[in-house]
Protein backbone atom coordinates (compact mmCIF):
# COMPACT_ATOMS: atom_id res chain seq x y z
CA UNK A 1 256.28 94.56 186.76
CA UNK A 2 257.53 93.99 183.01
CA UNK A 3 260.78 92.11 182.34
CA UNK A 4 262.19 92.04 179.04
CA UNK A 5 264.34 89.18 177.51
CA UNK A 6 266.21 88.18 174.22
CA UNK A 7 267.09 84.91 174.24
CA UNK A 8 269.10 85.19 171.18
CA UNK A 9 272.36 87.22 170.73
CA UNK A 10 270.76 90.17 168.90
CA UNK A 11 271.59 93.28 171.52
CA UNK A 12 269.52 95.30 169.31
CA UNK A 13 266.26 93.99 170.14
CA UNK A 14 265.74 95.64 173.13
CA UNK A 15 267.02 99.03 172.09
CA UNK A 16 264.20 98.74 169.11
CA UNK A 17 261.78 97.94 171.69
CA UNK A 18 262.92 101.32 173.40
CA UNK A 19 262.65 103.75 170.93
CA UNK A 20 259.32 101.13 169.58
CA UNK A 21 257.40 102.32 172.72
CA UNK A 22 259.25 105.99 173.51
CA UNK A 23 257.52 106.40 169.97
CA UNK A 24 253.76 105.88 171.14
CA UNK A 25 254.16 107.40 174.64
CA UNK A 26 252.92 111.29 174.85
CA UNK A 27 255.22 113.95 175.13
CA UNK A 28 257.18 114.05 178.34
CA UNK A 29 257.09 110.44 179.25
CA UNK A 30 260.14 108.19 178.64
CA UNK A 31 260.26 104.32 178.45
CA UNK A 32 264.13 102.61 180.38
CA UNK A 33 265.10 99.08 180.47
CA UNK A 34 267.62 98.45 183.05
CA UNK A 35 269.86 96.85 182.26
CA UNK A 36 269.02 96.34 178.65
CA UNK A 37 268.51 92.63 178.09
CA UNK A 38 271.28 90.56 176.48
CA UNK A 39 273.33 87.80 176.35
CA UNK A 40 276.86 87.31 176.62
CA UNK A 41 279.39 84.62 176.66
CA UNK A 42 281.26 85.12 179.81
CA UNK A 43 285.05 83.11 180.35
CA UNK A 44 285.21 81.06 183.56
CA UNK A 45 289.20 80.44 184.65
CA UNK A 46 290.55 78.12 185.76
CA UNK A 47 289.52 76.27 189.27
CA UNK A 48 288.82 73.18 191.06
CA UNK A 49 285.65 73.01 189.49
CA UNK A 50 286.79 74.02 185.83
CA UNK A 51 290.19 72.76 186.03
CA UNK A 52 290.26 73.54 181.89
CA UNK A 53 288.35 76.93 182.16
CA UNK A 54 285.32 76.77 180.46
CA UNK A 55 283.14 79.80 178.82
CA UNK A 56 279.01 80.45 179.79
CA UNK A 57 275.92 82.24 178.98
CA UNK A 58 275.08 84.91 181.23
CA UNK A 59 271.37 86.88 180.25
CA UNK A 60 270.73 89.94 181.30
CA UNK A 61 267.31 90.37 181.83
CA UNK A 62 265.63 94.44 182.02
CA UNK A 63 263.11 95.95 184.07
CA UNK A 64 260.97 98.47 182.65
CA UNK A 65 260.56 101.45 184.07
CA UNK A 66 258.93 104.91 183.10
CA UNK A 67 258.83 108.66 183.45
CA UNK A 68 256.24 111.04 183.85
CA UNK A 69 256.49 114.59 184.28
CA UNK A 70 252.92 115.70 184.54
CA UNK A 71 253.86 119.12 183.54
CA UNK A 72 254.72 118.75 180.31
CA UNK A 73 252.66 120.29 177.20
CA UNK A 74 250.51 117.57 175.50
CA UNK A 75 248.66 117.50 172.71
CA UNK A 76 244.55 117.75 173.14
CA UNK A 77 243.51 116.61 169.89
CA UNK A 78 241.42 113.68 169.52
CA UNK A 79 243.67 111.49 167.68
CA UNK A 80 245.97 111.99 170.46
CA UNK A 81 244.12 111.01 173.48
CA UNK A 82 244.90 107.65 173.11
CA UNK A 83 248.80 108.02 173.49
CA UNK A 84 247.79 109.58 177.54
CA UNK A 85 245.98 106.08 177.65
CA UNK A 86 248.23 104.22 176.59
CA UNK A 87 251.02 105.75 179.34
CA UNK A 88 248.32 104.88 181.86
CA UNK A 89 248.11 101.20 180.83
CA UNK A 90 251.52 100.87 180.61
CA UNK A 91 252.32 102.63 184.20
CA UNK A 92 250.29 100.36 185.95
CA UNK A 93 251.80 97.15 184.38
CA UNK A 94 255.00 98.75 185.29
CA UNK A 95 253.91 99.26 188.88
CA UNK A 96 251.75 96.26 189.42
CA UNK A 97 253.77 94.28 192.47
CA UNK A 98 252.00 91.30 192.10
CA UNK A 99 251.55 90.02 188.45
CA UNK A 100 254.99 90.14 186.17
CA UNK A 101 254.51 90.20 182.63
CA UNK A 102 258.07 89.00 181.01
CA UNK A 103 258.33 88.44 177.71
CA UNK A 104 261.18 87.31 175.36
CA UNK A 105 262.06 89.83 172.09
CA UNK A 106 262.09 88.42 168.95
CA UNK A 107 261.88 89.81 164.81
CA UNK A 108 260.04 88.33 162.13
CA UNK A 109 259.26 84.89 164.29
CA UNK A 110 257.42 82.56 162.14
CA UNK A 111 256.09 81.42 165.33
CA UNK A 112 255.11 84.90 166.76
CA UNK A 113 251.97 86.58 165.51
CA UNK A 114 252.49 90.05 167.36
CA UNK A 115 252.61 88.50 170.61
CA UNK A 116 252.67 84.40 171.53
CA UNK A 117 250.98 83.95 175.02
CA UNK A 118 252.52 80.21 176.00
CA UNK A 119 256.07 81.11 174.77
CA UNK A 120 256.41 84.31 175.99
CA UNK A 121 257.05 85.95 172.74
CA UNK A 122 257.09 89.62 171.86
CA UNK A 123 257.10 90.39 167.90
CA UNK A 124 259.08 94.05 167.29
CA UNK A 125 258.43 93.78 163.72
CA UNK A 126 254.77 92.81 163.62
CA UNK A 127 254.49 96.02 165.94
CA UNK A 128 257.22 98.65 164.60
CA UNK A 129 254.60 97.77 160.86
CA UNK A 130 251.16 98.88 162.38
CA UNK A 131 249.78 102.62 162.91
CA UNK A 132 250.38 103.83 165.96
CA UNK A 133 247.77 103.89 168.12
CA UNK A 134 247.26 100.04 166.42
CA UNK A 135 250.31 99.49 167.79
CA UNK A 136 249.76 100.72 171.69
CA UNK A 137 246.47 98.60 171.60
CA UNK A 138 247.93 95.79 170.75
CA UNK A 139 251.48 95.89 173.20
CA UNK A 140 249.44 96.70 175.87
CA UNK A 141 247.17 93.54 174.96
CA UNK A 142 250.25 91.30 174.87
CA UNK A 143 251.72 92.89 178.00
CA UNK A 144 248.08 92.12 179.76
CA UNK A 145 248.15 88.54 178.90
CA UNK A 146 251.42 87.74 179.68
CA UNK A 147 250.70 89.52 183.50
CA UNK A 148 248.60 86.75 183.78
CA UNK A 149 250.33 84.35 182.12
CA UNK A 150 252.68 82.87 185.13
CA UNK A 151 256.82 82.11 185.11
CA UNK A 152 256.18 78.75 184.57
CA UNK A 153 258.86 77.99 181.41
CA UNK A 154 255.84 75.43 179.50
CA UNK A 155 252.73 75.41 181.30
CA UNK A 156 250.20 78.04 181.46
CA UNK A 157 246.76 78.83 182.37
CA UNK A 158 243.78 78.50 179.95
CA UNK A 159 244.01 81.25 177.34
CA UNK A 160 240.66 82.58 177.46
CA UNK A 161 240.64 84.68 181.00
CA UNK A 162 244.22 86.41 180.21
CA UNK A 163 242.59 87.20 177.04
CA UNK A 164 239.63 88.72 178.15
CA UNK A 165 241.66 90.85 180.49
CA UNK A 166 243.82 92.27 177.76
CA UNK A 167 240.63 92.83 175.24
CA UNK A 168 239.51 95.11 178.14
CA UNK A 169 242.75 96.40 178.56
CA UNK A 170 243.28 96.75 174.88
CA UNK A 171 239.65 98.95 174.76
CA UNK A 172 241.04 101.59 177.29
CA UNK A 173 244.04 102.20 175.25
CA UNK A 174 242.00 102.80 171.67
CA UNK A 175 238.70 104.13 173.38
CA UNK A 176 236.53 101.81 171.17
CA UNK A 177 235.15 97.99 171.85
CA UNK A 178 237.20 95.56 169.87
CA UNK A 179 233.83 93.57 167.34
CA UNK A 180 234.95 90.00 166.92
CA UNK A 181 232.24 89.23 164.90
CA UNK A 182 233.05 91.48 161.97
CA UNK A 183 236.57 90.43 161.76
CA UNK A 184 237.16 90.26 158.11
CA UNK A 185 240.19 87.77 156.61
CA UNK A 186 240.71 87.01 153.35
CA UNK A 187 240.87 83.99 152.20
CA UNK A 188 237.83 83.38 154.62
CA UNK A 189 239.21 80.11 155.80
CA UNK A 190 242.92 81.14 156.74
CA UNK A 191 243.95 79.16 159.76
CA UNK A 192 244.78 82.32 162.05
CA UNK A 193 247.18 79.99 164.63
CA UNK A 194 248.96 78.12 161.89
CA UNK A 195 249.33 80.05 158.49
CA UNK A 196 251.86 78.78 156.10
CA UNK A 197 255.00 81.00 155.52
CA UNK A 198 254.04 81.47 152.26
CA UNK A 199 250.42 82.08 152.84
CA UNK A 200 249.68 86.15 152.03
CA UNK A 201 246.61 87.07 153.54
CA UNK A 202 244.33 90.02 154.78
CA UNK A 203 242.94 90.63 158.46
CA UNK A 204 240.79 93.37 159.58
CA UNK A 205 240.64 93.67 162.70
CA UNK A 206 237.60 96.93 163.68
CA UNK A 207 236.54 98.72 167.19
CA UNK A 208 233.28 100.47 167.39
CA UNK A 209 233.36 103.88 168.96
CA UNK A 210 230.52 105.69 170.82
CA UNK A 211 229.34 107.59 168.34
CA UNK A 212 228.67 104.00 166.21
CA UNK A 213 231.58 104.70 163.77
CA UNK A 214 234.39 101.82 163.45
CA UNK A 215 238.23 102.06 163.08
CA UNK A 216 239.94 98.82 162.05
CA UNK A 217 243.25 97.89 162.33
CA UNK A 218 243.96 96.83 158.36
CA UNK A 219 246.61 94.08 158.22
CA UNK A 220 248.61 92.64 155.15
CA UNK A 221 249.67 89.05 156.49
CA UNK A 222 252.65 86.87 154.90
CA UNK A 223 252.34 83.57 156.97
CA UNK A 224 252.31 84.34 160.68
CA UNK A 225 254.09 87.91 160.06
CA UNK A 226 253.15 91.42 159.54
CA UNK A 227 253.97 92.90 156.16
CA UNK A 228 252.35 96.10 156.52
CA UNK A 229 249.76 97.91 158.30
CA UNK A 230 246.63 100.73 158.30
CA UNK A 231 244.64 102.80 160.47
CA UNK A 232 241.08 102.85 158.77
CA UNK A 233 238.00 104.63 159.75
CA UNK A 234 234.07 104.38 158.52
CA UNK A 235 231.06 105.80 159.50
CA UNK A 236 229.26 101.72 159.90
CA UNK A 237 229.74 98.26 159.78
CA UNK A 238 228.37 98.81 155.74
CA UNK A 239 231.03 101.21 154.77
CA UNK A 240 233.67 98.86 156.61
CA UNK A 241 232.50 95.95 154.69
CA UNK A 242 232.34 97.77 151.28
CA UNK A 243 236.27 98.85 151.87
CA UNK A 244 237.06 95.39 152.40
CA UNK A 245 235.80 94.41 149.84
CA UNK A 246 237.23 97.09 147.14
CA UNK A 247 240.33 96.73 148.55
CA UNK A 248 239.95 93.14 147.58
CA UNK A 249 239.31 93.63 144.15
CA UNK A 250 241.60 95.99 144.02
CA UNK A 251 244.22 93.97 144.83
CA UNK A 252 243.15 91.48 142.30
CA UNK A 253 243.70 93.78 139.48
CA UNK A 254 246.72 95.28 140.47
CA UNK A 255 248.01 91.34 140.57
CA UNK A 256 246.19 91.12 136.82
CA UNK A 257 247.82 93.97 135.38
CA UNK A 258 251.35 92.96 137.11
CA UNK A 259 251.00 89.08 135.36
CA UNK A 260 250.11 90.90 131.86
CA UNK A 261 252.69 93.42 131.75
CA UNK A 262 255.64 90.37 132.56
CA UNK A 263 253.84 88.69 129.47
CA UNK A 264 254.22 91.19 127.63
């Protein structure tokens, strides 16, 4: 089961986390939350127990749901594939009776890097800015974790086995095993859990395919936030690095050229 909360008054959230998912789900599925999660202030009158009235919070709190009709035309093309996968994944969280995955909606949370597994957090922004199938991966990762993660409101199980679930999880969706090792960040020593909100910085993220090739997920950070996103592809862990680096440099002389023409 996925429930989905905002636990600020922002009523938009969850219709952006709609049309966020109806966008990576293959033709002829559809993505419902019902109700769609809110919160409202909600006037008590006046009784024995409220003799002066009194006004409360009342959250709304939606279940996901999803259609299939198995009938519809789809497209075969390999860099569509993934989008049947990712319906898959997301069907059987839906359908699982036993674990719940809820998670609260937030936007541009300092606090929330894509997804934050002890608070419960669900970034739209950090998602709505990656490709696509980048995107899929990683909701379906958060959505794993937090199936595991428990209703307890503070404490929660050790990190590791949730995450090792939704890495798996996360492979099904983009077809390719997620490389740790060749994770690329620049600066090198960025402090992943606690970047400053000032701190711009770079994070590569690649998945090796059968065939040996690697696609990375190629994030601009600002802090603990998204700025923008790519979908990159190379033939080996050489060409990835080379990219990296380039961009890199190129980077450095766009930044060069900007500073000298202001001088100017």
């Amino acid at each position: 089961m996925i429930r989905i909360r905002v636990m600020r008054f922002d009523d938009a959230l969850g219709h952006r986390f709609v049309e966020l998912v109806n966008r990576l789900l293959p033709a002829g599925s559809r993505f419902h939350l019902n109700p769609m999660p809110r919160l409202e202030y909600v006037d008590i009158t006046q009784s024995i127990a409220f003799p002066l009235g009194s006004t409360h919070v009342r959250e709304s709190i939606g279940e996901a749901s999803l259609e299939i009709n198995s009938n519809a035309p789809g497209s075969n093309a390999a860099d569509e594939v993934w989008r049947r996968r990712f319906r898959d994944e997301l069907d059987r969280l839906i359908r699982d009776s036993v674990h719940t995955a809820t998670v609260e909606l937030v936007s541009g949370d300092q606090h929330t890097m894509v997804g934050e597994f002890r608070l419960r957090r669900l970034d739209i922004d950090d998602l709505a800015r990656m490709a696509n199938m980048n995107a899929a991966a990683a909701l379906i990762h958060e959505l794993e974790e937090q199936s595991h993660r428990g209703d307890h409101p503070w404490e929660a199980p050790d990190f590791d086995s949730p995450h090792a679930q939704a890495m798996i999880a996360e492979q099904r969706v983009t077809g390719g095993q997620r490389v740790e090792e060749l994770e690329l960040r620049y600066p090198p020593n960025v402090d992943v859990t606690n970047a400053s909100s000032q701190q711009q910085w770079f994070w590569w993220i690649p998945f090796r395919t059968r065939d040996g090739g690697l696609y990375a997920n190629q994030m601009e950070m600002l802090g603990r936030n998204v700025l923008r996103a790519r979908l990159g592809h190379y033939s080996d862990a050489a060409g990835y690095r080379e990219a990296f680096h380039a961009m890199l440099t190129n980077r450095r002389l766009d930044v060069g050229r900007t500073a000298g023409s202001a001088a100017r």
